[in-house]
N, C-alpha and C. Protein backbone atom coordinates (compact mmCIF):
# COMPACT_ATOMS: atom_id res chain seq x y z
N UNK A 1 -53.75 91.56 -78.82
CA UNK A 1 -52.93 90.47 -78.33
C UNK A 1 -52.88 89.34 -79.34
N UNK A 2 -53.89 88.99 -80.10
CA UNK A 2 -54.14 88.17 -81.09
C UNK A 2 -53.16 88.36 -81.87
N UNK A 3 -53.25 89.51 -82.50
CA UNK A 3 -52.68 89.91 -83.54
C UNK A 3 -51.20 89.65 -83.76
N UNK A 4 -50.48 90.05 -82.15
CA UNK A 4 -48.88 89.51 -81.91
C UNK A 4 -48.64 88.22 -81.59
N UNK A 5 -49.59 87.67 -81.10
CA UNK A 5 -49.19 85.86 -81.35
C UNK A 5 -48.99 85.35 -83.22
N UNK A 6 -50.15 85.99 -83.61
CA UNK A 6 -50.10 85.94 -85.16
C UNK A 6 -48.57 86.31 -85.92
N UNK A 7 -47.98 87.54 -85.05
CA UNK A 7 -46.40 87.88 -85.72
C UNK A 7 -45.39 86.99 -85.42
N UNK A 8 -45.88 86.49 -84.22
CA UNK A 8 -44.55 85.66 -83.34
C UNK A 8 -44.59 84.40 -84.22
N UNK A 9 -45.90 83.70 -84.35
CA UNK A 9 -45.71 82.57 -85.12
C UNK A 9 -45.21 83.18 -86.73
N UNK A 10 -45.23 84.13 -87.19
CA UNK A 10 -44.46 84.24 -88.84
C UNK A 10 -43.22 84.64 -88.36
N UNK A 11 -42.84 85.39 -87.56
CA UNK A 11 -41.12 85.60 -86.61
C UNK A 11 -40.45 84.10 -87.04
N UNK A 12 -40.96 83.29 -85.93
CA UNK A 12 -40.89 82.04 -85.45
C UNK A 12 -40.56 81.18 -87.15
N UNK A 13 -41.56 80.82 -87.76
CA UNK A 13 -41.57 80.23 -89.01
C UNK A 13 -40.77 80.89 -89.89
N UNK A 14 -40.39 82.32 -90.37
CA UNK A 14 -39.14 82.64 -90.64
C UNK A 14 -38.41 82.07 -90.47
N UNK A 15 -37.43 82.45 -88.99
CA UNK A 15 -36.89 81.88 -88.23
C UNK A 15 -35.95 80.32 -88.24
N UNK A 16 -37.54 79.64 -88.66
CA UNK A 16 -37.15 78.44 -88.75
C UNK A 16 -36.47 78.08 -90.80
N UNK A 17 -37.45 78.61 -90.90
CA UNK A 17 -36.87 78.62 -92.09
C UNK A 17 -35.11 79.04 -92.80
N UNK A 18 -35.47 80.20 -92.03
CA UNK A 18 -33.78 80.82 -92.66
C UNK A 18 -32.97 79.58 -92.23
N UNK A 19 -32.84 79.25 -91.09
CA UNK A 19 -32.02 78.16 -90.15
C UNK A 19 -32.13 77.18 -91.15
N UNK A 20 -32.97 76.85 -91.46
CA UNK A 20 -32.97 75.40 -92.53
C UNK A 20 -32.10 75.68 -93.69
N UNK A 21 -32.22 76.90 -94.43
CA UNK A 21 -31.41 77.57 -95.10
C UNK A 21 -29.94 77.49 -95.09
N UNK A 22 -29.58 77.86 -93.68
CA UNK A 22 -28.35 77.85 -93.27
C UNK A 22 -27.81 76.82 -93.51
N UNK A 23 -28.71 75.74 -92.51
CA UNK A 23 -27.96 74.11 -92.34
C UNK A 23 -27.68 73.98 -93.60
N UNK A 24 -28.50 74.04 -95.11
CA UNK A 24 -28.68 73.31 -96.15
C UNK A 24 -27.32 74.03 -97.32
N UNK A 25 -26.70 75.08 -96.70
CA UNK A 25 -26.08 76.07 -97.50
C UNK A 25 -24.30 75.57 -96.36
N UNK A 26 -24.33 75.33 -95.30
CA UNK A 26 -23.37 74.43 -94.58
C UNK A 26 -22.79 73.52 -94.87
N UNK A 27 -23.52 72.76 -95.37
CA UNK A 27 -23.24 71.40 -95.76
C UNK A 27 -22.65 71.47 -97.46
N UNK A 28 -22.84 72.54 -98.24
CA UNK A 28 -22.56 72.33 -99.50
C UNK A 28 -21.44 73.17 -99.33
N UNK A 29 -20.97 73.64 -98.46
CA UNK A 29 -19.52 74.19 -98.05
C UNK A 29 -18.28 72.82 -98.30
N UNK A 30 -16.98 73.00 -99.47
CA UNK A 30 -16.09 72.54 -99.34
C UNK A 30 -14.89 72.88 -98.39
N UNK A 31 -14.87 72.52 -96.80
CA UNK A 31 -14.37 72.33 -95.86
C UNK A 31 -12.58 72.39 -96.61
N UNK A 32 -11.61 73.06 -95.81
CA UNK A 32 -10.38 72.25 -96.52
C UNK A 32 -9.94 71.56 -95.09
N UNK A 33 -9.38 70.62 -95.78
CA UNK A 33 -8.85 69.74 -94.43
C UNK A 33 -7.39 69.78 -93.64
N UNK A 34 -6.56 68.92 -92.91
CA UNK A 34 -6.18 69.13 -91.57
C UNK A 34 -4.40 70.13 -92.76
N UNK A 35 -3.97 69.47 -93.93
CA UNK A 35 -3.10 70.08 -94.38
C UNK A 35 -2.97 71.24 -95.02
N UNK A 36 -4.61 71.77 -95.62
CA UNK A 36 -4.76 72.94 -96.38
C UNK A 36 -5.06 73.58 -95.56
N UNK A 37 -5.63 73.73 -94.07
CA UNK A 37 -5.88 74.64 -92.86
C UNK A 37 -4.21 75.02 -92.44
N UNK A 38 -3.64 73.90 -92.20
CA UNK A 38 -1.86 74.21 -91.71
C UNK A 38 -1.69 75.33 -92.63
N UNK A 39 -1.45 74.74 -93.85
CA UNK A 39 -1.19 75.89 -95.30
C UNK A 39 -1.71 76.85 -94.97
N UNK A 40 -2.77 77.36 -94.89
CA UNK A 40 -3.75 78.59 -95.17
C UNK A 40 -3.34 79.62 -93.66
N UNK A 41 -3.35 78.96 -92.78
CA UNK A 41 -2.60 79.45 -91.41
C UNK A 41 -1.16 80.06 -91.39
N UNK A 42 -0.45 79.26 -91.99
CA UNK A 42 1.04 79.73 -92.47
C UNK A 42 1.19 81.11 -93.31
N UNK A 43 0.08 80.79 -94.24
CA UNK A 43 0.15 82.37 -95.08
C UNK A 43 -0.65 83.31 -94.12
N UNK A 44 -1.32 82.96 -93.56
CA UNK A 44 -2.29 84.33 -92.95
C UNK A 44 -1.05 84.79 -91.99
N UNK A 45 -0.67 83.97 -91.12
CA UNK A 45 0.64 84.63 -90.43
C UNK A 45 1.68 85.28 -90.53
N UNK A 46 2.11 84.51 -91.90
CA UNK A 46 3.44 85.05 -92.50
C UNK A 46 3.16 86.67 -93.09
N UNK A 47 2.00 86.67 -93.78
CA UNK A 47 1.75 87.69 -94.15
C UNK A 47 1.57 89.12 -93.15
N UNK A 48 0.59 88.06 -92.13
CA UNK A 48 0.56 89.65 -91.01
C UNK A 48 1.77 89.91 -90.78
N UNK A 49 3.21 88.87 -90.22
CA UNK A 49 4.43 89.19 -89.81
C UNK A 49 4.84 90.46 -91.32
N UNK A 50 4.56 89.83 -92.16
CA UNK A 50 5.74 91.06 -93.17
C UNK A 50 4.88 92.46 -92.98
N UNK A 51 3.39 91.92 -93.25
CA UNK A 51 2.65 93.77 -93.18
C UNK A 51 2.98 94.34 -92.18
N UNK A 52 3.25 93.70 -90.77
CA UNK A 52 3.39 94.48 -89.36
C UNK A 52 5.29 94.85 -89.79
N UNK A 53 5.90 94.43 -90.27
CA UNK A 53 7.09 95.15 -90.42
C UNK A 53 7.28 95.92 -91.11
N UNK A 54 6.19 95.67 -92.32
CA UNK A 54 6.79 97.04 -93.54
C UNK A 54 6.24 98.49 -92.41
N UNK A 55 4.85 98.39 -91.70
CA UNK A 55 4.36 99.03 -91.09
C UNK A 55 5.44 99.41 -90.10
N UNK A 56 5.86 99.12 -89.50
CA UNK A 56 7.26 98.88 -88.02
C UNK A 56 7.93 100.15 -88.98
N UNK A 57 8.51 99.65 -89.90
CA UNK A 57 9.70 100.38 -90.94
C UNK A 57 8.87 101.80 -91.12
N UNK A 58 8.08 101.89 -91.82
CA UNK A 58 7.61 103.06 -92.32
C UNK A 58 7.27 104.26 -91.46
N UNK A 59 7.07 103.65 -90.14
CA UNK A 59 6.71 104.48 -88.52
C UNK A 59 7.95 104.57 -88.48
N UNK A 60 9.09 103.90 -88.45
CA UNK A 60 10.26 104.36 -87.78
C UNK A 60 10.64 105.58 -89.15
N UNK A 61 10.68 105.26 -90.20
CA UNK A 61 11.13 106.16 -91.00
C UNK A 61 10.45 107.44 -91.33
N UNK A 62 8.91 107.55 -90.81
CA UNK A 62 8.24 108.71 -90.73
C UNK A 62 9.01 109.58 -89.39
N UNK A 63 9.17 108.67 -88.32
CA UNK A 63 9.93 109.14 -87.09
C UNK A 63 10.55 109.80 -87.56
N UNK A 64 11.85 109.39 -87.98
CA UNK A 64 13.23 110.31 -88.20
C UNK A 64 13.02 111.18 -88.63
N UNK A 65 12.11 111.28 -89.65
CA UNK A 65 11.70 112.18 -91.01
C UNK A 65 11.50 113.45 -90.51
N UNK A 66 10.20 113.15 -89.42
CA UNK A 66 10.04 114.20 -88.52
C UNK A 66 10.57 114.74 -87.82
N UNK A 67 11.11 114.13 -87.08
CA UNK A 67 12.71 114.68 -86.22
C UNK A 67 13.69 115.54 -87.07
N UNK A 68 14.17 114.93 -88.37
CA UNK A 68 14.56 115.97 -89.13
C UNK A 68 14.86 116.94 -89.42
N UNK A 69 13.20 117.07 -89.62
CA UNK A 69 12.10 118.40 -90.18
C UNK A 69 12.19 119.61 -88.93
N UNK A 70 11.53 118.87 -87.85
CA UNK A 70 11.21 119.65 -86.72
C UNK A 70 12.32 119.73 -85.42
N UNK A 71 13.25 118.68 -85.78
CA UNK A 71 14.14 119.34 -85.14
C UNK A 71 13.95 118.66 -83.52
């Protein structure tokens, strides 16, 4: 029983440590702010919109393809 109180407190002190880690590795993060988030949002969207259409297109044109083929 000793022995696992002994792990819990190096668990624990890990633990605490990594977390300190974290906070200290958080904070040296350059954040972008309220106009480069708008920006960065605009492309992530725009982009899924065109990949989900080339995708849209290429299903419809595998469709036919197959239909085609098989009749």
């Amino acid at each position: 029983m000793v022995a696992q109180t002994g792990k819990n407190k190096g668990a624990l002190a890990k633990a605490k440590t990594f977390f300190r880690g974290v906070k200290a590795e958080i904070k040296k993060v350059n954040w972008p702010n309220k106009k480069e988030l708008g920006t960065y949002t605009t492309v992530v969207l725009v982009t899924c919109a065109l990949v989900s259409f080339v995708v849209w297109v290429l299903d419809i044109g595998i469709h036919e393809l197959l239909e085609l083929i098989l009749g």
